[in-house]
N, C-alpha and C. Protein backbone atom coordinates (compact mmCIF):
# COMPACT_ATOMS: atom_id res chain seq x y z
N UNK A 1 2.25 30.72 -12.55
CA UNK A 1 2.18 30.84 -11.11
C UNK A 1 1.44 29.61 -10.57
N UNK A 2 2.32 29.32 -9.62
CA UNK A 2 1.19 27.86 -8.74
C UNK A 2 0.20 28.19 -8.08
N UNK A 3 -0.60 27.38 -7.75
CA UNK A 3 -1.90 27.63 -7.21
C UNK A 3 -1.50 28.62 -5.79
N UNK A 4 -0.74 27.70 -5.10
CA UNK A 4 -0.73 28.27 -3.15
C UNK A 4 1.04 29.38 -3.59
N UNK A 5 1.11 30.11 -4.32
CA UNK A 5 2.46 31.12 -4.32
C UNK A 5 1.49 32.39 -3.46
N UNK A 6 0.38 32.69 -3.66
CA UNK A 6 -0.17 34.27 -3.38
C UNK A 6 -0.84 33.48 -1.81
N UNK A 7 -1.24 32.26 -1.20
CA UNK A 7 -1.98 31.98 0.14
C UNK A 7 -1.06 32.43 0.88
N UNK A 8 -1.65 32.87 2.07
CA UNK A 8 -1.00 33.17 3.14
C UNK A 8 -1.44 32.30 4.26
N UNK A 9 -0.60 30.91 3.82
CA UNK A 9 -1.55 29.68 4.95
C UNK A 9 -0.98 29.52 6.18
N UNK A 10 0.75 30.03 6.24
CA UNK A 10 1.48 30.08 7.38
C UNK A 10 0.37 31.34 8.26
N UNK A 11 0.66 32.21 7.83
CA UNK A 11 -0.10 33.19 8.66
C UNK A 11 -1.86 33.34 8.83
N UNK A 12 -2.92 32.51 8.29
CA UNK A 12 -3.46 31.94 8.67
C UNK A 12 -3.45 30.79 9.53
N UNK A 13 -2.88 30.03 9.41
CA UNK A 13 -3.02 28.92 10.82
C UNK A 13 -2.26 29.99 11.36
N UNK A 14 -1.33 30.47 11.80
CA UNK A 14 -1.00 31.18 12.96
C UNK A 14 -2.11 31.74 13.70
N UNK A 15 -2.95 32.32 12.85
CA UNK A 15 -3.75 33.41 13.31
C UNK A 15 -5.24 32.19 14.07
N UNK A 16 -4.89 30.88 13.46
CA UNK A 16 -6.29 30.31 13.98
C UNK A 16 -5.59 29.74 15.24
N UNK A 17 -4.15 29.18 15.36
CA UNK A 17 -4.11 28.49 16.48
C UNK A 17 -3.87 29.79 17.85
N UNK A 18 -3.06 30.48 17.30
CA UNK A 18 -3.45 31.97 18.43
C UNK A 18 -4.68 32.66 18.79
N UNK A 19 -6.06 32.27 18.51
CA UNK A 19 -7.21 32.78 18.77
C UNK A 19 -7.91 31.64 19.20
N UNK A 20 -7.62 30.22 18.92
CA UNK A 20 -8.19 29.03 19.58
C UNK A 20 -7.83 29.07 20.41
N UNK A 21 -6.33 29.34 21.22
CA UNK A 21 -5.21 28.97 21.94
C UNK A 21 -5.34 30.11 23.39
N UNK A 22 -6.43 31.02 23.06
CA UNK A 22 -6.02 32.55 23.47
C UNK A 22 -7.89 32.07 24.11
N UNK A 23 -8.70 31.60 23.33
CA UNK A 23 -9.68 30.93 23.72
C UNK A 23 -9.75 30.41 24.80
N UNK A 24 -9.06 29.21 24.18
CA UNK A 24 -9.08 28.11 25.39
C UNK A 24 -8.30 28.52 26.76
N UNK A 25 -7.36 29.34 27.14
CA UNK A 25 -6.72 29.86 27.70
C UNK A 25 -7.56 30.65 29.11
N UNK A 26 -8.26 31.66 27.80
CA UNK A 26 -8.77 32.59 29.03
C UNK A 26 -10.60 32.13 29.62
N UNK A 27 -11.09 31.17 28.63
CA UNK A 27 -13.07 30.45 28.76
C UNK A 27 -12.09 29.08 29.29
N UNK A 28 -11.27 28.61 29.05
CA UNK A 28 -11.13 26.46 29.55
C UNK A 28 -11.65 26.17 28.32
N UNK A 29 -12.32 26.68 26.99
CA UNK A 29 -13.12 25.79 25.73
C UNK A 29 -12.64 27.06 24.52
N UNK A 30 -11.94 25.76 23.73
CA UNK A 30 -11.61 26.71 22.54
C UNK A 30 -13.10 26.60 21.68
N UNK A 31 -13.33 27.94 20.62
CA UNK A 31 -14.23 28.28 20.20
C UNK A 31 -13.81 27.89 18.79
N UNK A 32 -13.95 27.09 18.03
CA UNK A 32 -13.47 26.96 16.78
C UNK A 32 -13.89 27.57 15.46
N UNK A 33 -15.23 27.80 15.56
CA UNK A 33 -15.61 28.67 14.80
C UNK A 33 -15.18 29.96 14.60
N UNK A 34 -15.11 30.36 15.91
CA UNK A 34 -14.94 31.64 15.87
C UNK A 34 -13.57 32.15 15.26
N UNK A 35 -12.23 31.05 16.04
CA UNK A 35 -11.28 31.18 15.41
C UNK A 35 -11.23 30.88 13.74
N UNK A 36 -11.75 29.71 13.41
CA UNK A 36 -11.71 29.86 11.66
C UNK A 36 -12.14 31.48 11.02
N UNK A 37 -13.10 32.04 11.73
CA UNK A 37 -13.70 33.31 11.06
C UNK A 37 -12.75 34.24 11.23
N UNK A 38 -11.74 34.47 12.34
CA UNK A 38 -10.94 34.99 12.30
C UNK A 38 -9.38 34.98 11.53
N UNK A 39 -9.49 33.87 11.04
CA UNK A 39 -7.93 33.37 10.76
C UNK A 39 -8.83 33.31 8.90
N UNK A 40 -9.73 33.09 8.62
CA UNK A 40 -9.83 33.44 7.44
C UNK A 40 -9.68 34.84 7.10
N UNK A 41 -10.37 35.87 7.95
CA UNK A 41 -10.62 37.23 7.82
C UNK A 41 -9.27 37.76 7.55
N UNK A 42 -8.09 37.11 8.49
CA UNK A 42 -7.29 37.71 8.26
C UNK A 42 -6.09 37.22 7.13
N UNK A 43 -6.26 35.89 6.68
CA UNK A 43 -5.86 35.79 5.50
C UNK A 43 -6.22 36.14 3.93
N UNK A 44 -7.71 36.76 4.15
CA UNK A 44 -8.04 37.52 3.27
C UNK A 44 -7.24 39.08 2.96
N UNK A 45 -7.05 39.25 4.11
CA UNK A 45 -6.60 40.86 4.33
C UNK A 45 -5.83 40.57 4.06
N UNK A 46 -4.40 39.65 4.77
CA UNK A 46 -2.94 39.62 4.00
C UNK A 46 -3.03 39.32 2.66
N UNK A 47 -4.01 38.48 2.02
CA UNK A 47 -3.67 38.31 0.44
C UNK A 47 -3.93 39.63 0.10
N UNK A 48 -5.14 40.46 -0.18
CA UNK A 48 -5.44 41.49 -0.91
C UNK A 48 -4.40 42.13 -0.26
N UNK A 49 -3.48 42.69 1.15
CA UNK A 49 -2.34 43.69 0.64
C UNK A 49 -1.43 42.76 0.27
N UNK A 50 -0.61 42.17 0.18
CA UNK A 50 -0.04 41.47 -0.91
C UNK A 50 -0.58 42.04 -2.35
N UNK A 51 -1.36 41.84 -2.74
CA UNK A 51 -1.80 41.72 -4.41
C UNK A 51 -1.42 43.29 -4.52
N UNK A 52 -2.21 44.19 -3.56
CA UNK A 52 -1.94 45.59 -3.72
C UNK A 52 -0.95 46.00 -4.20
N UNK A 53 0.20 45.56 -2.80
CA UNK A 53 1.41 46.30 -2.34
C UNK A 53 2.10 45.74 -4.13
N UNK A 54 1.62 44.21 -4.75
CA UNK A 54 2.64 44.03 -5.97
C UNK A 54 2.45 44.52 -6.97
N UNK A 55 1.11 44.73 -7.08
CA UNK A 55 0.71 46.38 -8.06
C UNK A 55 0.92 47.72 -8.24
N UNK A 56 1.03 48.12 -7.01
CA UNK A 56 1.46 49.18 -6.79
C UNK A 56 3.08 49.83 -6.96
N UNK A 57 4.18 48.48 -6.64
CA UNK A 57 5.13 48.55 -6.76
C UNK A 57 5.59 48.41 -8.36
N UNK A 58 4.86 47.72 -9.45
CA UNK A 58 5.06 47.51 -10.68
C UNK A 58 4.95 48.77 -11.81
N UNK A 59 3.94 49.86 -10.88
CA UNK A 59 3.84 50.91 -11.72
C UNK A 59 4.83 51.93 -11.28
């Protein structure tokens, strides 16, 4: 298996430029931090169900 087969980097940057974007939108100043914490959080979550859902399906 290659290193980036299990990242979910499409749907991380999605998730950072839609919360920078959603930022800057509704304050005039995107928050960048905040979006990285979010767009990691949630590429954590899509990997672990990923890993789940391919375990679960194997048994």
């Amino acid at each position: 298996m290659a290193l980036g087969n299990g990242l979910p980097v499409s749907e991380t940057l999605g998730v950072f430029v839609g919360v920078a974007g959603y930022d800057w939108l509704t304050e005039g100043q995107a928050e960048p931090l905040k979006a990285i914490a979010a767009a990691i959080t949630a590429g954590v979550i899509i990997a672990a169900a990923r890993h789940y859902l391919k375990h679960r399906t194997k048994h």
